[in-house]
PDB file of N, CA and C in Angstrom:
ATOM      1  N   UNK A   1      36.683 -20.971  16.956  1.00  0.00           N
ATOM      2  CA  UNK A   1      36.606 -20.304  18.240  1.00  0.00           C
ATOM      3  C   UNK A   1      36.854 -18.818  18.050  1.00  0.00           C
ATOM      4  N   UNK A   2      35.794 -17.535  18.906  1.00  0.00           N
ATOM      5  CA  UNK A   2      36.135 -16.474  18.845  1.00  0.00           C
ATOM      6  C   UNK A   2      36.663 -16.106  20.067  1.00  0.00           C
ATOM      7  N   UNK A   3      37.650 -15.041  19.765  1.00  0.00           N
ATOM      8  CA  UNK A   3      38.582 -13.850  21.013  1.00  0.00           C
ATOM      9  C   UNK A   3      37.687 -12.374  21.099  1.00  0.00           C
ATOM     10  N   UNK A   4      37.280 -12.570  21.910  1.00  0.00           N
ATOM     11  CA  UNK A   4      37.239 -11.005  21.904  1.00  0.00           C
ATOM     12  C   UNK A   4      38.272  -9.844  23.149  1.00  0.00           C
ATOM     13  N   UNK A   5      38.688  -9.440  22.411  1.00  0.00           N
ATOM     14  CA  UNK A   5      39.778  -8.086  23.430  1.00  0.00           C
ATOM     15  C   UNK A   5      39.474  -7.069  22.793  1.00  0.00           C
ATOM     16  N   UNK A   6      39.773  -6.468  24.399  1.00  0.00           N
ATOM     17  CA  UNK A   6      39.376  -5.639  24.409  1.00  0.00           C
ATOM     18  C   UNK A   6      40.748  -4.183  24.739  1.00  0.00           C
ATOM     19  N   UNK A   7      41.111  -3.182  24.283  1.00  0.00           N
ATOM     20  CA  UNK A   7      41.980  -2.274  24.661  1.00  0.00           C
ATOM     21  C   UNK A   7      41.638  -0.766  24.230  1.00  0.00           C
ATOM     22  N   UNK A   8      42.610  -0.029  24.927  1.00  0.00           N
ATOM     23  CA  UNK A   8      42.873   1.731  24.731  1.00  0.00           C
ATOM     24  C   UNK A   8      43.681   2.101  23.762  1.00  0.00           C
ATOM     25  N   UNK A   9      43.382   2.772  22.977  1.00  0.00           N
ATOM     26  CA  UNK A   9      44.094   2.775  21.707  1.00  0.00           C
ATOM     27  C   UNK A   9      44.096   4.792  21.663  1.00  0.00           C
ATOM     28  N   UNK A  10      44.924   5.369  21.556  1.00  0.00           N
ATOM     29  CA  UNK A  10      44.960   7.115  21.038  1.00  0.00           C
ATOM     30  C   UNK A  10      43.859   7.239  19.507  1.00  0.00           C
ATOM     31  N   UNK A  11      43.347   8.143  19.274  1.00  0.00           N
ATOM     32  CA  UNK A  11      42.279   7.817  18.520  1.00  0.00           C
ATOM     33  C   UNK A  11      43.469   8.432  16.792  1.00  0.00           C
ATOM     34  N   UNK A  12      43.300   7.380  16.193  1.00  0.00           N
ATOM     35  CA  UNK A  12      43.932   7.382  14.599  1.00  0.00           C
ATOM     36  C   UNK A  12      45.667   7.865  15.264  1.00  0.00           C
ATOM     37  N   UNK A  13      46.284   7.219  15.803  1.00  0.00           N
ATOM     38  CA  UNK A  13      47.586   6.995  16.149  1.00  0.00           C
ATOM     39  C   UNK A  13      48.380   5.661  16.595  1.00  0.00           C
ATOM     40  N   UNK A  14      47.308   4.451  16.515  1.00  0.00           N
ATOM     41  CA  UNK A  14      47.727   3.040  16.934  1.00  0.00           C
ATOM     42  C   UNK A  14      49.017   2.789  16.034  1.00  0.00           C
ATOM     43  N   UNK A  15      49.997   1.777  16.881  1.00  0.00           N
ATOM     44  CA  UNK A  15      51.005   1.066  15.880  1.00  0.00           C
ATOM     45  C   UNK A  15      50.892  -0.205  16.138  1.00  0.00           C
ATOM     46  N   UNK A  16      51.847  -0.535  15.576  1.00  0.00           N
ATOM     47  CA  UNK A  16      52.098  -2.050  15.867  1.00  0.00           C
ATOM     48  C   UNK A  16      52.580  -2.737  16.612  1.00  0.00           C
ATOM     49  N   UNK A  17      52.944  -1.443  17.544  1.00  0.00           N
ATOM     50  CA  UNK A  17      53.991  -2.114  18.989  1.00  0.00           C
ATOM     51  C   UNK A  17      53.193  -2.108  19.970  1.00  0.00           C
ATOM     52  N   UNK A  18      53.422  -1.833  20.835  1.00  0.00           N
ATOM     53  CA  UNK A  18      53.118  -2.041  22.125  1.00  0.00           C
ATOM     54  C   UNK A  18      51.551  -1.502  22.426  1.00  0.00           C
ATOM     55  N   UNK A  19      50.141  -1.832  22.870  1.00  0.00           N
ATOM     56  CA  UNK A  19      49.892  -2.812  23.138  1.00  0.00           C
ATOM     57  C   UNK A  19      49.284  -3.749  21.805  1.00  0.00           C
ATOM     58  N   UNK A  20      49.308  -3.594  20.699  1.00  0.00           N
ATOM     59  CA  UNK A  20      48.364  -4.120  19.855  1.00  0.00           C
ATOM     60  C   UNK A  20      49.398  -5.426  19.514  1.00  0.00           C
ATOM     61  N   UNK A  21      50.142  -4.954  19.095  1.00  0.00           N
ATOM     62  CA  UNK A  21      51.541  -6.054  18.342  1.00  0.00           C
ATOM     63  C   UNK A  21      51.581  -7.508  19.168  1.00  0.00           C
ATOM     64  N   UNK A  22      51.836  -7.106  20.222  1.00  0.00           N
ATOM     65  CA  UNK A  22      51.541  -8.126  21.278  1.00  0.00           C
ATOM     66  C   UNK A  22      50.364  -9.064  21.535  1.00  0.00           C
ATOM     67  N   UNK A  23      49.501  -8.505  21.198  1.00  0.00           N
ATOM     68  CA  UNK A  23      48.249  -8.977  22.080  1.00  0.00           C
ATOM     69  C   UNK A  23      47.646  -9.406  20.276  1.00  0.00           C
ATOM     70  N   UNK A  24      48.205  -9.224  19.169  1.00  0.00           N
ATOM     71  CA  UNK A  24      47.417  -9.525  18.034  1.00  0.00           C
ATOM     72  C   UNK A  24      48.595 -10.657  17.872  1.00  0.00           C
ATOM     73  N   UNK A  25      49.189 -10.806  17.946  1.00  0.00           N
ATOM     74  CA  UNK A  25      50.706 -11.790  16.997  1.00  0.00           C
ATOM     75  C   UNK A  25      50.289 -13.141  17.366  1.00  0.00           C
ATOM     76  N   UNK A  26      50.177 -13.357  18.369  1.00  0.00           N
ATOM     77  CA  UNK A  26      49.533 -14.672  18.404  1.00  0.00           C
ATOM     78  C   UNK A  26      48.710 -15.268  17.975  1.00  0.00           C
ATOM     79  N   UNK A  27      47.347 -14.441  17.417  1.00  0.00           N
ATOM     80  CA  UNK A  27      46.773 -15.193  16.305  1.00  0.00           C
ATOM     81  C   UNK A  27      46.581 -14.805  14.885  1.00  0.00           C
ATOM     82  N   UNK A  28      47.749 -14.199  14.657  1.00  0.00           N
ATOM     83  CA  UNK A  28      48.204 -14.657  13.289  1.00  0.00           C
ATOM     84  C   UNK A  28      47.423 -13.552  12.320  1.00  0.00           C
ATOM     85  N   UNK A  29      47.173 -12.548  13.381  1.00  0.00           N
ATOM     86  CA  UNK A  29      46.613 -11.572  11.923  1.00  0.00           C
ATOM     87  C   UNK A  29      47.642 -10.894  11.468  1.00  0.00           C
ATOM     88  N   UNK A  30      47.397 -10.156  10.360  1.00  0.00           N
ATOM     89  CA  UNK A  30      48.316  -9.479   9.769  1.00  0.00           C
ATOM     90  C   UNK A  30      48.468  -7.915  10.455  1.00  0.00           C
ATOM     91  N   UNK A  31      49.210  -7.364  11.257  1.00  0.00           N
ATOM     92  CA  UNK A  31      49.205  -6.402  11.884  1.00  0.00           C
ATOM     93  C   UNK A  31      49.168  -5.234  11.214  1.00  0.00           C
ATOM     94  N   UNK A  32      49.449  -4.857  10.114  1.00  0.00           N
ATOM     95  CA  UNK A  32      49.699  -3.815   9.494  1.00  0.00           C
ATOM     96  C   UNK A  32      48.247  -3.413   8.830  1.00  0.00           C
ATOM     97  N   UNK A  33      47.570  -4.523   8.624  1.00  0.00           N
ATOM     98  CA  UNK A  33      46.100  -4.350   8.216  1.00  0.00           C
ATOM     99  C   UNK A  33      45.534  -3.993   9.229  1.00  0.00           C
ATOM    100  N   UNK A  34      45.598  -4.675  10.466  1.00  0.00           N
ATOM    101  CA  UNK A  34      44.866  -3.908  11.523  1.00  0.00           C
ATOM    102  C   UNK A  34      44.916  -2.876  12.038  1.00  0.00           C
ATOM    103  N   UNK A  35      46.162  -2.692  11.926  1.00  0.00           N
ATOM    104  CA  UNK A  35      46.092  -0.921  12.575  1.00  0.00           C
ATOM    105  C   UNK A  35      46.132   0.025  11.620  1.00  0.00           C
ATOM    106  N   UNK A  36      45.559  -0.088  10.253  1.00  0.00           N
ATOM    107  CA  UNK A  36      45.739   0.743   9.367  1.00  0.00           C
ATOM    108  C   UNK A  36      43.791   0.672   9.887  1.00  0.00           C
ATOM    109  N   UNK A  37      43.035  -0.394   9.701  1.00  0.00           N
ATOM    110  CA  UNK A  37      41.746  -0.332   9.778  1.00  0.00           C
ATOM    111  C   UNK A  37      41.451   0.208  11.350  1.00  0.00           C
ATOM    112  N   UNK A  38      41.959   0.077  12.739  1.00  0.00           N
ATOM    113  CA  UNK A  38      41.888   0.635  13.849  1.00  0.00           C
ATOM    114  C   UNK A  38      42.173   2.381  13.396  1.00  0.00           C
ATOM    115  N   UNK A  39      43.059   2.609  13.206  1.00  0.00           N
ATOM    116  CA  UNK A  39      43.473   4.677  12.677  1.00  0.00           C
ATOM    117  C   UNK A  39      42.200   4.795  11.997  1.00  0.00           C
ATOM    118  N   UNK A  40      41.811   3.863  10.747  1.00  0.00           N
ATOM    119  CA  UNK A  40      41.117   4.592  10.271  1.00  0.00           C
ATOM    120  C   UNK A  40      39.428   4.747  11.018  1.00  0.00           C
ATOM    121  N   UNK A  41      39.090   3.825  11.606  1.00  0.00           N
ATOM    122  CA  UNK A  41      37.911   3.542  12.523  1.00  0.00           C
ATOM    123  C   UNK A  41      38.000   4.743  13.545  1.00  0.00           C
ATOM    124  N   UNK A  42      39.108   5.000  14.015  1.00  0.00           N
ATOM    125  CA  UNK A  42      39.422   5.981  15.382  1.00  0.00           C
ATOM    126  C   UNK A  42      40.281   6.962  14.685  1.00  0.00           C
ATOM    127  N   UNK A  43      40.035   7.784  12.919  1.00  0.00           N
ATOM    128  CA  UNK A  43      40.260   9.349  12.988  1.00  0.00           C
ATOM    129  C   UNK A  43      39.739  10.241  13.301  1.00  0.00           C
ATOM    130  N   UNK A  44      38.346   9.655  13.740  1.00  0.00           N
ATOM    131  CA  UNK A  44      37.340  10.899  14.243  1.00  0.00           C
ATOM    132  C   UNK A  44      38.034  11.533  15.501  1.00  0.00           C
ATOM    133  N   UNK A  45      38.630  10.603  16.578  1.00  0.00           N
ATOM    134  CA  UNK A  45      38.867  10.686  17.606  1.00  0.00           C
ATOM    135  C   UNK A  45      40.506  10.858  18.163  1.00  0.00           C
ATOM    136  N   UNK A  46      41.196  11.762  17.574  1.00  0.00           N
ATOM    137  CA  UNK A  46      42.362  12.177  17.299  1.00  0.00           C
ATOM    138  C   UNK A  46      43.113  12.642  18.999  1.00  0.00           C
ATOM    139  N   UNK A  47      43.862  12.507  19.334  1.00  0.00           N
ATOM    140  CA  UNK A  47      44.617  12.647  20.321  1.00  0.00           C
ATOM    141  C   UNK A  47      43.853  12.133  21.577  1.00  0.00           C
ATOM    142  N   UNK A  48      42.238  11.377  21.581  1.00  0.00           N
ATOM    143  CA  UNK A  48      41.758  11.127  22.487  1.00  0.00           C
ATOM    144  C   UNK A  48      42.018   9.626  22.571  1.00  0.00           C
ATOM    145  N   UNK A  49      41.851   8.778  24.310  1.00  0.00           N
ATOM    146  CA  UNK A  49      42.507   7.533  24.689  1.00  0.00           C
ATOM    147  C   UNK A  49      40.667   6.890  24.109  1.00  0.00           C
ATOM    148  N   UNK A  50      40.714   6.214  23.250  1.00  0.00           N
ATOM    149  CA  UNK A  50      39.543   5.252  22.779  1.00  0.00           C
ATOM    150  C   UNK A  50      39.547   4.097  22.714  1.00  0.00           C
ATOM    151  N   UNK A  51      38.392   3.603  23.441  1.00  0.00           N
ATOM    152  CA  UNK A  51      38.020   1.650  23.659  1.00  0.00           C
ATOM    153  C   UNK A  51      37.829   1.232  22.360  1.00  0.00           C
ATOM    154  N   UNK A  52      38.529   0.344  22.025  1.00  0.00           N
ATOM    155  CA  UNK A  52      37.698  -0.709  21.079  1.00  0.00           C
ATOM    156  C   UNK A  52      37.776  -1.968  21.185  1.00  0.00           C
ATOM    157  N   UNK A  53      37.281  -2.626  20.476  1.00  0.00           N
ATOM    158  CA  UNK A  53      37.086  -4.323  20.744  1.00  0.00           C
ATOM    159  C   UNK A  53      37.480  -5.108  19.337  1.00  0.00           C
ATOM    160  N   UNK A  54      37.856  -6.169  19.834  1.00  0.00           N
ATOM    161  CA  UNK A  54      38.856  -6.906  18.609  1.00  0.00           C
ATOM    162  C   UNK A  54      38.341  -8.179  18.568  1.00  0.00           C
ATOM    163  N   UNK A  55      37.206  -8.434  17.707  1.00  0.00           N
ATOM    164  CA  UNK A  55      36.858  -9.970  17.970  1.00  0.00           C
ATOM    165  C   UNK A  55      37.556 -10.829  16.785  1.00  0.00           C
ATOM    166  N   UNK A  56      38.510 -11.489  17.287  1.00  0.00           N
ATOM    167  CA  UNK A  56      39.167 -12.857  16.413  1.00  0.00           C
ATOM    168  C   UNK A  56      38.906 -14.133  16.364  1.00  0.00           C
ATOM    169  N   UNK A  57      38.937 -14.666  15.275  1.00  0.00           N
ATOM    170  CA  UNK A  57      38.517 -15.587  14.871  1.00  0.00           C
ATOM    171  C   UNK A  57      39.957 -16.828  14.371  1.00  0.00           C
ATOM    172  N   UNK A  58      39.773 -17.185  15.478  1.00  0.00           N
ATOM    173  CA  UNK A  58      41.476 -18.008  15.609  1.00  0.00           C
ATOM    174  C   UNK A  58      41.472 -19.534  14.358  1.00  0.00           C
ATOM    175  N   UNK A  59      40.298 -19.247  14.459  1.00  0.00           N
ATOM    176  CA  UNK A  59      39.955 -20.950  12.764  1.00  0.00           C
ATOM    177  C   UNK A  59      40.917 -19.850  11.821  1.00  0.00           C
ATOM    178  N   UNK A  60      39.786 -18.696  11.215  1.00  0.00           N
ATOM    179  CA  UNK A  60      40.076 -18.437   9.792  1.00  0.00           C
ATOM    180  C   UNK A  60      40.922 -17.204   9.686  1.00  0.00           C
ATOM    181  N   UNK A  61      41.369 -16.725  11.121  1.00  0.00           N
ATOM    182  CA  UNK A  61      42.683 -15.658  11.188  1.00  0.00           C
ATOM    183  C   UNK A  61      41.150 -13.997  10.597  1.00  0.00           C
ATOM    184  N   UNK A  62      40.042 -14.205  11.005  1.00  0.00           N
ATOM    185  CA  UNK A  62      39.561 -12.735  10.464  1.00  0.00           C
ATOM    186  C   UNK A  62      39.545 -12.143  11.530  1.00  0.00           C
ATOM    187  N   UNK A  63      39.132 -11.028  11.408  1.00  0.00           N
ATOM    188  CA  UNK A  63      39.017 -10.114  12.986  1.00  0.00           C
ATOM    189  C   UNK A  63      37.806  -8.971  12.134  1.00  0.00           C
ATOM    190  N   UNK A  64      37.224  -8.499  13.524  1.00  0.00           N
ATOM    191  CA  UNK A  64      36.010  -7.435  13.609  1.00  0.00           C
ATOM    192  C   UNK A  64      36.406  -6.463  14.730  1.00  0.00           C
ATOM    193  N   UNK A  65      36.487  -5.140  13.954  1.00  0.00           N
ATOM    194  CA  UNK A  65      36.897  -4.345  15.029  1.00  0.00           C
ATOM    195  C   UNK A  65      35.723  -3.074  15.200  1.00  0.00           C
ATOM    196  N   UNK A  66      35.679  -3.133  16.238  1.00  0.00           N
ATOM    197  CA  UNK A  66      34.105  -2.472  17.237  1.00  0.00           C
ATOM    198  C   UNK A  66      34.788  -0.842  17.774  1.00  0.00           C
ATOM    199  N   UNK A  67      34.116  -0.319  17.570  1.00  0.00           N
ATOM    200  CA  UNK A  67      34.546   1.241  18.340  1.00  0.00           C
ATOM    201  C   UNK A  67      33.693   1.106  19.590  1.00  0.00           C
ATOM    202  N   UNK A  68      34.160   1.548  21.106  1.00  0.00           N
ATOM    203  CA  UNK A  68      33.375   1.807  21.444  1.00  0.00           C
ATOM    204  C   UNK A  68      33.145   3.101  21.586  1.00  0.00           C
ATOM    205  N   UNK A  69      32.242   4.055  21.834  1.00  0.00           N
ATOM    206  CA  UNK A  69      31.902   5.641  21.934  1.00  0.00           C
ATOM    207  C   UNK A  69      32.835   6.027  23.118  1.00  0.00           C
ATOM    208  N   UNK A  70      33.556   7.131  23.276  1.00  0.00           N
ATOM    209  CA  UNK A  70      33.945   7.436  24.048  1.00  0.00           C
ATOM    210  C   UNK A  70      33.219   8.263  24.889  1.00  0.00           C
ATOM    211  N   UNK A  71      33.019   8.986  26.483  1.00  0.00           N
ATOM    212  CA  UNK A  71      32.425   9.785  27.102  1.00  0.00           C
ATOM    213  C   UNK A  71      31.966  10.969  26.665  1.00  0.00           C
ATOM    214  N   UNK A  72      31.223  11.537  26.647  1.00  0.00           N
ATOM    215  CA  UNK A  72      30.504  12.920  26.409  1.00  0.00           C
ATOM    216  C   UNK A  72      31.230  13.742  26.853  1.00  0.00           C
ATOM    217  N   UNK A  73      31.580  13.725  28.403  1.00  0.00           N
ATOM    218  CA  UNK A  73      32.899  14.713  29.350  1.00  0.00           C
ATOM    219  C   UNK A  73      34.261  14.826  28.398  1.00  0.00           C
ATOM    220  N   UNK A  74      34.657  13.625  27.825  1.00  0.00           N
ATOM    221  CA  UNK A  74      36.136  13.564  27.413  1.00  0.00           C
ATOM    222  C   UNK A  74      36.119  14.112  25.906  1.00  0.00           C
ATOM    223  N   UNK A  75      34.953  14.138  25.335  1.00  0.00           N
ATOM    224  CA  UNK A  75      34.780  14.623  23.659  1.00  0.00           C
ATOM    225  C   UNK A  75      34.512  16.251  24.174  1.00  0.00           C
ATOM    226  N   UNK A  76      33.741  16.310  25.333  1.00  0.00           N
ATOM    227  CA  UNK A  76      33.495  18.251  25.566  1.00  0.00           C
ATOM    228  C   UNK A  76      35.233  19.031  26.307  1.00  0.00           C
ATOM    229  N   UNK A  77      35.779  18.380  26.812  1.00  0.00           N
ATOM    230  CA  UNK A  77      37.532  18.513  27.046  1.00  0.00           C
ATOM    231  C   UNK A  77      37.835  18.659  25.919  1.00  0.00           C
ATOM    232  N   UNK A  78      38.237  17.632  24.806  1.00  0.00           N
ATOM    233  CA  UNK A  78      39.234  17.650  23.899  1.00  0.00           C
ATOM    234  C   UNK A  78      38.847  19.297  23.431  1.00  0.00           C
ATOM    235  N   UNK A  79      37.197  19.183  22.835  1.00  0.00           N
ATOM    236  CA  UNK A  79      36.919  20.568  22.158  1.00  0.00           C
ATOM    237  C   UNK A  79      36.441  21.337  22.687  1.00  0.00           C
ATOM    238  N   UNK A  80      36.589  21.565  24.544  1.00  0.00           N
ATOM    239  CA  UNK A  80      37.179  23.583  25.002  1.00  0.00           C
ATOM    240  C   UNK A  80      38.093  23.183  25.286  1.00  0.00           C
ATOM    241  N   UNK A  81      38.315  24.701  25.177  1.00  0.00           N
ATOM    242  CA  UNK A  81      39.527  25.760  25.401  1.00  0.00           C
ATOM    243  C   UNK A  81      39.278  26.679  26.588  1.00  0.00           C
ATOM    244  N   UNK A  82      39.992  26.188  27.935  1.00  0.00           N
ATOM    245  CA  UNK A  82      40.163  26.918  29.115  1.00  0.00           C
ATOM    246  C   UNK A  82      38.861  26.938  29.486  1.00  0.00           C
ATOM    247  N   UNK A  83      38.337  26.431  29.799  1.00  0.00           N
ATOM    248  CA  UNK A  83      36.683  26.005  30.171  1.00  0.00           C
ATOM    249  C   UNK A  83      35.744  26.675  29.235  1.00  0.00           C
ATOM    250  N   UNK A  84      35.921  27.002  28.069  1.00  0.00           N
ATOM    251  CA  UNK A  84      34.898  27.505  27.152  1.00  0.00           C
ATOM    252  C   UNK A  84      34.888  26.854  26.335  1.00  0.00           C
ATOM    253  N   UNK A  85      33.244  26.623  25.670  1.00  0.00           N
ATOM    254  CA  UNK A  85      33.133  25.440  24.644  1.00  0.00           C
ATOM    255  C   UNK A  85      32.398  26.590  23.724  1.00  0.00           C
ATOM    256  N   UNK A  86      32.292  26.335  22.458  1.00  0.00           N
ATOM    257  CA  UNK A  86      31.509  26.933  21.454  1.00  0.00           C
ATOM    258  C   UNK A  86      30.055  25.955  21.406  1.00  0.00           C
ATOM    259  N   UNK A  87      29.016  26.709  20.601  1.00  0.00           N
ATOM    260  CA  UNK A  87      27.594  25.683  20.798  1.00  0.00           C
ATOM    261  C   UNK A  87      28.344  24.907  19.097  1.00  0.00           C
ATOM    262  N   UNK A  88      28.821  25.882  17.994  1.00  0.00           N
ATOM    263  CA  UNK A  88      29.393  25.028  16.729  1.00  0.00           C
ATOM    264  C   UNK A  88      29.750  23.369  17.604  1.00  0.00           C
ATOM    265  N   UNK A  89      31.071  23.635  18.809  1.00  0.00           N
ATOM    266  CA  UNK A  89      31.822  22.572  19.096  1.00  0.00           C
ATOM    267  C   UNK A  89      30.964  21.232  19.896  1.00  0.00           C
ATOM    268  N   UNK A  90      29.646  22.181  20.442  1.00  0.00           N
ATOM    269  CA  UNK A  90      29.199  21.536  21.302  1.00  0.00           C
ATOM    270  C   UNK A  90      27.779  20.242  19.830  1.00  0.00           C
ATOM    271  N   UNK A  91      27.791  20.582  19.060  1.00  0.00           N
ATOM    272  CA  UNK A  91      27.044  20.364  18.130  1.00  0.00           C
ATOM    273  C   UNK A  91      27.714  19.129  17.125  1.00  0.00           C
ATOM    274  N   UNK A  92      29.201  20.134  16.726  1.00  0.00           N
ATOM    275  CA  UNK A  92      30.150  18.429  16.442  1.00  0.00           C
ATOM    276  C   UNK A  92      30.015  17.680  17.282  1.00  0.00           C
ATOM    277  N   UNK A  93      30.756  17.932  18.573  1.00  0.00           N
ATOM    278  CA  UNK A  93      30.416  16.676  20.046  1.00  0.00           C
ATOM    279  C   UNK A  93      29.327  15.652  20.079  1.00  0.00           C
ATOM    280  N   UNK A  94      27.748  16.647  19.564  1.00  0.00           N
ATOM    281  CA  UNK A  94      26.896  15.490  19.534  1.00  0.00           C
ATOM    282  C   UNK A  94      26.396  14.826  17.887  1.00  0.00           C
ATOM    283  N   UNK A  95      27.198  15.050  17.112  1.00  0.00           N
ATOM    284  CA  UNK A  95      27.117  14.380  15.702  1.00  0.00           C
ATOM    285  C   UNK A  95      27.914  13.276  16.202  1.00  0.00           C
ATOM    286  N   UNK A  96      29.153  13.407  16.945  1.00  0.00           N
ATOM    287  CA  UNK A  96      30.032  12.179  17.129  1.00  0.00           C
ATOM    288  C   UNK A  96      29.386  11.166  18.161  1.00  0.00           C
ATOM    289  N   UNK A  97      28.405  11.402  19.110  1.00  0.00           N
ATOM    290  CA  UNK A  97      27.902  10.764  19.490  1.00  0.00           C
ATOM    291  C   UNK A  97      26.742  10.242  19.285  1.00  0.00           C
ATOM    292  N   UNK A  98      26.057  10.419  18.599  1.00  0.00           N
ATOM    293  CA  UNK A  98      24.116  10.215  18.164  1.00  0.00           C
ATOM    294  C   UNK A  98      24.772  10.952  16.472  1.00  0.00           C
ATOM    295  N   UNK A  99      23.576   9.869  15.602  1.00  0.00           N
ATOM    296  CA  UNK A  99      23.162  10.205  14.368  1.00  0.00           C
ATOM    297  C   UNK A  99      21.789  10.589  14.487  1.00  0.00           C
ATOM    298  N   UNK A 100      21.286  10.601  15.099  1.00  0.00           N
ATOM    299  CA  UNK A 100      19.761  11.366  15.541  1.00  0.00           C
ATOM    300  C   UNK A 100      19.908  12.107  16.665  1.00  0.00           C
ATOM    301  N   UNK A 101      18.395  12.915  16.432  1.00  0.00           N
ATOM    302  CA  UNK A 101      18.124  13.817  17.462  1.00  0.00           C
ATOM    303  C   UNK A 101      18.858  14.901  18.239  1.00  0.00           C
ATOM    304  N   UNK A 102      20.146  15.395  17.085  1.00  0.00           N
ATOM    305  CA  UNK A 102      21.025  16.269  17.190  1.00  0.00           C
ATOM    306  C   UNK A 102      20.252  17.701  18.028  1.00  0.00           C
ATOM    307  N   UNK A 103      19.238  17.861  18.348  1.00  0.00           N
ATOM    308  CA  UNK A 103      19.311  19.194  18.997  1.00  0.00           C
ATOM    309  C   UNK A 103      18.943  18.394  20.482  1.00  0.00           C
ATOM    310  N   UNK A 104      18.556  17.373  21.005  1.00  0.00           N
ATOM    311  CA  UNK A 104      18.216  17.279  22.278  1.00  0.00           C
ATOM    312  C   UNK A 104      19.347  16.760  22.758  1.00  0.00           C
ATOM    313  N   UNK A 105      20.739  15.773  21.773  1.00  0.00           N
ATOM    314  CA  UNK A 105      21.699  15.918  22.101  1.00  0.00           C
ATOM    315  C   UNK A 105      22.858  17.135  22.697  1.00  0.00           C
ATOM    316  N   UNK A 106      22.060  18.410  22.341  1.00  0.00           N
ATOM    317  CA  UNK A 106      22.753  19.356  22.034  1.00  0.00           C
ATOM    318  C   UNK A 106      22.480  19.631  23.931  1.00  0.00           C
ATOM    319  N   UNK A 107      21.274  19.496  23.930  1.00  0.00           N
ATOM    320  CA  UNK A 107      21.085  19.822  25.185  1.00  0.00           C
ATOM    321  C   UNK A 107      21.831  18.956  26.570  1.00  0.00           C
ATOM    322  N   UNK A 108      21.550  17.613  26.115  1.00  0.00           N
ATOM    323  CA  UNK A 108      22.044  16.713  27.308  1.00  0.00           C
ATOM    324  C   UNK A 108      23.625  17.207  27.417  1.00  0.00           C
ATOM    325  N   UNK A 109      24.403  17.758  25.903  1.00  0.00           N
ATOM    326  CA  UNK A 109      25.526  18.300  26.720  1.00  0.00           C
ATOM    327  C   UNK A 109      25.952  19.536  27.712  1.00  0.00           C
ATOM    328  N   UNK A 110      25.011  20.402  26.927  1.00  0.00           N
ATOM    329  CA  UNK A 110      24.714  21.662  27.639  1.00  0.00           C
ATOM    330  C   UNK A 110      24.751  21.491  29.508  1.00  0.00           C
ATOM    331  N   UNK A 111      23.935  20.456  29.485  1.00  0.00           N
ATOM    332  CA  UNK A 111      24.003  20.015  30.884  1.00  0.00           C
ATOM    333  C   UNK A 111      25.264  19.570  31.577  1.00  0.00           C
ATOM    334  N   UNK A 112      25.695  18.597  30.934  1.00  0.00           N
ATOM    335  CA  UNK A 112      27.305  18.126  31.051  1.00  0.00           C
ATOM    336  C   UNK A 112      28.273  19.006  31.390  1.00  0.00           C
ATOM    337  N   UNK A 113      28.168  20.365  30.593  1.00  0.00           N
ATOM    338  CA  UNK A 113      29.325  21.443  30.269  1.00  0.00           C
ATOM    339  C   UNK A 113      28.838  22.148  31.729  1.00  0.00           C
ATOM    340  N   UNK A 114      27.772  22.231  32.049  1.00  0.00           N
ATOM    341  CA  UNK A 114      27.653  23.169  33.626  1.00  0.00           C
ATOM    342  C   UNK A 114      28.015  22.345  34.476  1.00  0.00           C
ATOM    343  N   UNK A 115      27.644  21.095  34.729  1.00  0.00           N
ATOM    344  CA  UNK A 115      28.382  20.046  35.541  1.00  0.00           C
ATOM    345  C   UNK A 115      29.860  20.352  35.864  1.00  0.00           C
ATOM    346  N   UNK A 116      30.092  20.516  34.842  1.00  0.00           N
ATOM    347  CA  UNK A 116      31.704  20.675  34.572  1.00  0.00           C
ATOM    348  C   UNK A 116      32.347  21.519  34.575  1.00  0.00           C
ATOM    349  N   UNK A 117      31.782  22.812  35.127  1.00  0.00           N
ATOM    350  CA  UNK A 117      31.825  24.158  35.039  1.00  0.00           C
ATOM    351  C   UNK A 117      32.644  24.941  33.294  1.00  0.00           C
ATOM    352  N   UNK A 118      32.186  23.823  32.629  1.00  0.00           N
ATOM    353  CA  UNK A 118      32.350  24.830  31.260  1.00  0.00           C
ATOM    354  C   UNK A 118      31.356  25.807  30.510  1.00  0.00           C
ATOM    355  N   UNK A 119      32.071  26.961  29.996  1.00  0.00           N
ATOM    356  CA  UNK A 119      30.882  28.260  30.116  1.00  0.00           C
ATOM    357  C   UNK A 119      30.678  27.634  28.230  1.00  0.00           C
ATOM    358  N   UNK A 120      29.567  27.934  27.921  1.00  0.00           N
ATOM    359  CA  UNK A 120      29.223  27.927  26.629  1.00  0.00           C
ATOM    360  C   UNK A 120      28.987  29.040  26.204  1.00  0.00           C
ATOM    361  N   UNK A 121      29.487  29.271  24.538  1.00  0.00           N
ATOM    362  CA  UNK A 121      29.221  30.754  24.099  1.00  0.00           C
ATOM    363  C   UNK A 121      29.357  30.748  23.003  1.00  0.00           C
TER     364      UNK A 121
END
């Protein structure tokens, strides 16, 4: 039989306590493996709150852990500063989101950042 859960994790700062410890102990994985493989899955995403998914496998004790992408809005926050974004920052932003088509990504944020009244420069 598989589990899948789902939680908010700080991106490459998970422990073993509270909520993972809990919600993993019951089926018997080894916790210290998991949140060493959760940090390392979610260092891209450093001080930001990130979804992921935990599918367990309660027969053979394995687990699969899923990133999900976090928002476009919340990756263009982390990287401006006082409503100004750089196009460099705005360019990481869309490497972390798309492995293709990095310049029309570039744009759909461009759009985002005026939405949002952030000035680009």
């Amino acid at each position: 039989m598989e589990v899948t859960l789902q939680l908010i994790v700080e991106g490459g700062h998970a422990t073993a306590g509270k909520p993972l410890g809990p919600l993993l102990y019951p089926y018997g994985i080894d916790l210290n493996k998991a949140v060493e493989d959760i940090n390392s899955l979610t260092s891209d995403y450093k001080g930001l709150k990130t979804k992921i998914q935990i599918c367990v496998n309660t027969k053979s004790r394995n687990y699969k852990i899923m990133l999900v992408k976090p928002k476009s809005s919340d990756l263009i926050k982390q990287h401006s500063i006082k409503n100004i974004i750089t196009k460099a920052n705005l360019e990481k932003v869309a490497t972390m989101l798309s492995n293709t088509d990095i310049p029309i990504k570039v744009k759909e944020l461009e759009g985002t950042c005026k939405s949002m009244h952030i000035q680009i420069i």
